[in-house]
N, C-alpha and C. Protein backbone atom coordinates (compact mmCIF):
# COMPACT_ATOMS: atom_id res chain seq x y z
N UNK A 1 -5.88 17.80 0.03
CA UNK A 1 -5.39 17.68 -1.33
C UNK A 1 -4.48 16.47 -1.46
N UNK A 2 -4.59 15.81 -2.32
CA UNK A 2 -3.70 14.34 -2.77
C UNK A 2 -2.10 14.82 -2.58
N UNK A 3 -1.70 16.15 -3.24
CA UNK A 3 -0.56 16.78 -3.72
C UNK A 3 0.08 16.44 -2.17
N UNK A 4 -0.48 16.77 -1.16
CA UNK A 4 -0.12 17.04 0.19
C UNK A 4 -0.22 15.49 1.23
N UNK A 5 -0.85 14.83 0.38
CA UNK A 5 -0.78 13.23 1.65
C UNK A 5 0.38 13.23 2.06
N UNK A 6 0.92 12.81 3.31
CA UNK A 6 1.38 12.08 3.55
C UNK A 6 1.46 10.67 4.05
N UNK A 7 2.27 10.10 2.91
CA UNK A 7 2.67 8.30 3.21
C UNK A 7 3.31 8.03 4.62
N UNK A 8 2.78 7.09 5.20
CA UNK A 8 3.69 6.37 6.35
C UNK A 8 4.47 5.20 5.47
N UNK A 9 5.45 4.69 5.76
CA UNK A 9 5.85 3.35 5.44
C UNK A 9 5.51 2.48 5.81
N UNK A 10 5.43 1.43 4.68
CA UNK A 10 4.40 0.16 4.70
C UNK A 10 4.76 -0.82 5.79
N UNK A 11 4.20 -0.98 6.89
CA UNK A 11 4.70 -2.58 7.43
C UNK A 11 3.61 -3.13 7.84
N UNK A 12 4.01 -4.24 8.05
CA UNK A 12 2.95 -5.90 7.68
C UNK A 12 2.00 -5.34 8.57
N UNK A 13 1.77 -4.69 9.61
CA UNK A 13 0.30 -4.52 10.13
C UNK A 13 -0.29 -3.44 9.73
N UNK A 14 0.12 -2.32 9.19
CA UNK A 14 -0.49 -1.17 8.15
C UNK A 14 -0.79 -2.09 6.86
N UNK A 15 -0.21 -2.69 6.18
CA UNK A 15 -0.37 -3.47 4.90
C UNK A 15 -1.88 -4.60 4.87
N UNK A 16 -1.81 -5.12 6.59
CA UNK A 16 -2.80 -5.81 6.87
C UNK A 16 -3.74 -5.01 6.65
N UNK A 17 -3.82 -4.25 7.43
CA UNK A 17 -5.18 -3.37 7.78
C UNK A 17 -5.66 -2.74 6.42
N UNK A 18 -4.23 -1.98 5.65
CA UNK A 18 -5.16 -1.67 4.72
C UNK A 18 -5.61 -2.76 3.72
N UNK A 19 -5.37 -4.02 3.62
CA UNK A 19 -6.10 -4.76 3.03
C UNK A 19 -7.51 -5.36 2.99
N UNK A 20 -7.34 -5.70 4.77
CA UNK A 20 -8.57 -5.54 5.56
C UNK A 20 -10.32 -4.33 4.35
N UNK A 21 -9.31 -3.27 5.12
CA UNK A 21 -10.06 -2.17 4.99
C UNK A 21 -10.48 -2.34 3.23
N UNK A 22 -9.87 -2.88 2.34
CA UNK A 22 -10.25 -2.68 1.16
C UNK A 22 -10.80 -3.25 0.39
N UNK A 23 -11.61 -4.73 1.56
CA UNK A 23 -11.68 -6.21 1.07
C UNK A 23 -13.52 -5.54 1.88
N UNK A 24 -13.24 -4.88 2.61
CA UNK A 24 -14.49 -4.57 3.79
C UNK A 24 -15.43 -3.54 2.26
N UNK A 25 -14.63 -3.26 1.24
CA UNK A 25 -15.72 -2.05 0.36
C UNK A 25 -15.47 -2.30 -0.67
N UNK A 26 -14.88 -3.61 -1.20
CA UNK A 26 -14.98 -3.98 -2.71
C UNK A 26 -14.91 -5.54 -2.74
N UNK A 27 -15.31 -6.09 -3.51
CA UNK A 27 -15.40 -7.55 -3.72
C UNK A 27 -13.73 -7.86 -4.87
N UNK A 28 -13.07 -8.42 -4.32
CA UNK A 28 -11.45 -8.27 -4.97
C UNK A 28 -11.04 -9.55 -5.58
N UNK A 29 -9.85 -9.88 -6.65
CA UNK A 29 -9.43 -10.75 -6.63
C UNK A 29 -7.97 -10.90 -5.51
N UNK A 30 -7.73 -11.89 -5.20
CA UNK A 30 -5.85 -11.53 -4.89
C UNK A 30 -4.97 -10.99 -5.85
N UNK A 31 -5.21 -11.13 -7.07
CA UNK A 31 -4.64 -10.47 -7.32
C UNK A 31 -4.46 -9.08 -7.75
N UNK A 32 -5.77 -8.39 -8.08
CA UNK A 32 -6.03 -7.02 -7.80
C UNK A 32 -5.68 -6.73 -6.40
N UNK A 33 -5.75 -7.68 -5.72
CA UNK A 33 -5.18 -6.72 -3.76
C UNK A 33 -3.74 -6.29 -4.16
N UNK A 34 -3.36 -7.63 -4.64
CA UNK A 34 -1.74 -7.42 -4.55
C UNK A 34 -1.41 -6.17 -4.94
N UNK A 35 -2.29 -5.93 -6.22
CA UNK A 35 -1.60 -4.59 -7.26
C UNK A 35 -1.77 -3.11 -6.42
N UNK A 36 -2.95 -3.18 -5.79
CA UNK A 36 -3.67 -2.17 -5.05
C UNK A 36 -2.46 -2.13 -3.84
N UNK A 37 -1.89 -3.05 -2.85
CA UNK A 37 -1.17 -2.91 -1.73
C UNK A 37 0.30 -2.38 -2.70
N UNK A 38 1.06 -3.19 -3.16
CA UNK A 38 2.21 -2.58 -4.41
C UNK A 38 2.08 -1.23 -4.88
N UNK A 39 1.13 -0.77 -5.42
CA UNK A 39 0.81 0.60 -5.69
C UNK A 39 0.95 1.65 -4.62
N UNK A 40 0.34 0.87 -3.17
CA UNK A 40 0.37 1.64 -1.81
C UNK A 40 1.78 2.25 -1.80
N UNK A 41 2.65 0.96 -1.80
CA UNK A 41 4.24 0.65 -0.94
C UNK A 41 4.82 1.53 -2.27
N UNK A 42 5.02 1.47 -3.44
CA UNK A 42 5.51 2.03 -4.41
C UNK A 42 5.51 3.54 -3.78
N UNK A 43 4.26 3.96 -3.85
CA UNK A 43 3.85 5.42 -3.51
C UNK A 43 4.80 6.02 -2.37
N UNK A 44 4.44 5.20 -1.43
CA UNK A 44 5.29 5.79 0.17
C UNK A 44 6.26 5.57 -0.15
N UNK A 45 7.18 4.86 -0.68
CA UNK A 45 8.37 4.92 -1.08
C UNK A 45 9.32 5.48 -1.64
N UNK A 46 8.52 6.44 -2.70
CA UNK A 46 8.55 7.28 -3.39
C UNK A 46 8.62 8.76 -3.03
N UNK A 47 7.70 8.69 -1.45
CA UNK A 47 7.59 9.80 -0.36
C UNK A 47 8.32 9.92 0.23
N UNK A 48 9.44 8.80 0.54
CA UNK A 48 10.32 8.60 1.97
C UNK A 48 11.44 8.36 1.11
N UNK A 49 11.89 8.01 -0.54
CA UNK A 49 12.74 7.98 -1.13
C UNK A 49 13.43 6.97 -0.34
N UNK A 50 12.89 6.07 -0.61
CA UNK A 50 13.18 4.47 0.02
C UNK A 50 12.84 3.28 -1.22
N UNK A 51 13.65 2.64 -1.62
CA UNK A 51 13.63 1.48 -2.31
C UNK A 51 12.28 0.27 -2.28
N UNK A 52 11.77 0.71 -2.97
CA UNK A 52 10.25 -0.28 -2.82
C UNK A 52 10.53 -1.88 -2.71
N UNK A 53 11.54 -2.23 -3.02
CA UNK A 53 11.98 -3.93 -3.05
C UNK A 53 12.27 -4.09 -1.26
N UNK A 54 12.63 -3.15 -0.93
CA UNK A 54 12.57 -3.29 0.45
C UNK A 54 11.52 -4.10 0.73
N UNK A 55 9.84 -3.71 0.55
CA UNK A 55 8.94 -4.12 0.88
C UNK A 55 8.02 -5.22 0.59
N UNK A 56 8.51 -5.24 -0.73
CA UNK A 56 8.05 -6.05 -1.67
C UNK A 56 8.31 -7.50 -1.80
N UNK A 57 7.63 -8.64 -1.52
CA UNK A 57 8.18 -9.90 -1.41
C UNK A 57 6.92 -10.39 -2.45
């Protein structure tokens, strides 16, 4: 169930990979990645009640 994921926190080689992974099953712009990885980090952040600017550059 979605209700129940749990987020890891985002760092540059999870962030890689899942970009990797999302470039491997959709044809993207950069800037739809960006929004799609931001959306990621927002989320877990939100899980771990951690400041998303942390991550965010």
């Amino acid at each position: 169930m979605p209700g129940n994921r749990r987020y890891k926190l985002p760092t540059e080689e999870r962030l890689t990979r899942s970009a990797i992974h999302y470039l491997e099953r959709y044809a993207s712009s950069s800037a739809n990645l960006r929004k799609v990885l931001e959306r990621k980090i927002i989320k877990a952040c939100m899980a771990h009640d951690r400041d998303p600017a942390e991550f965010l550059r």
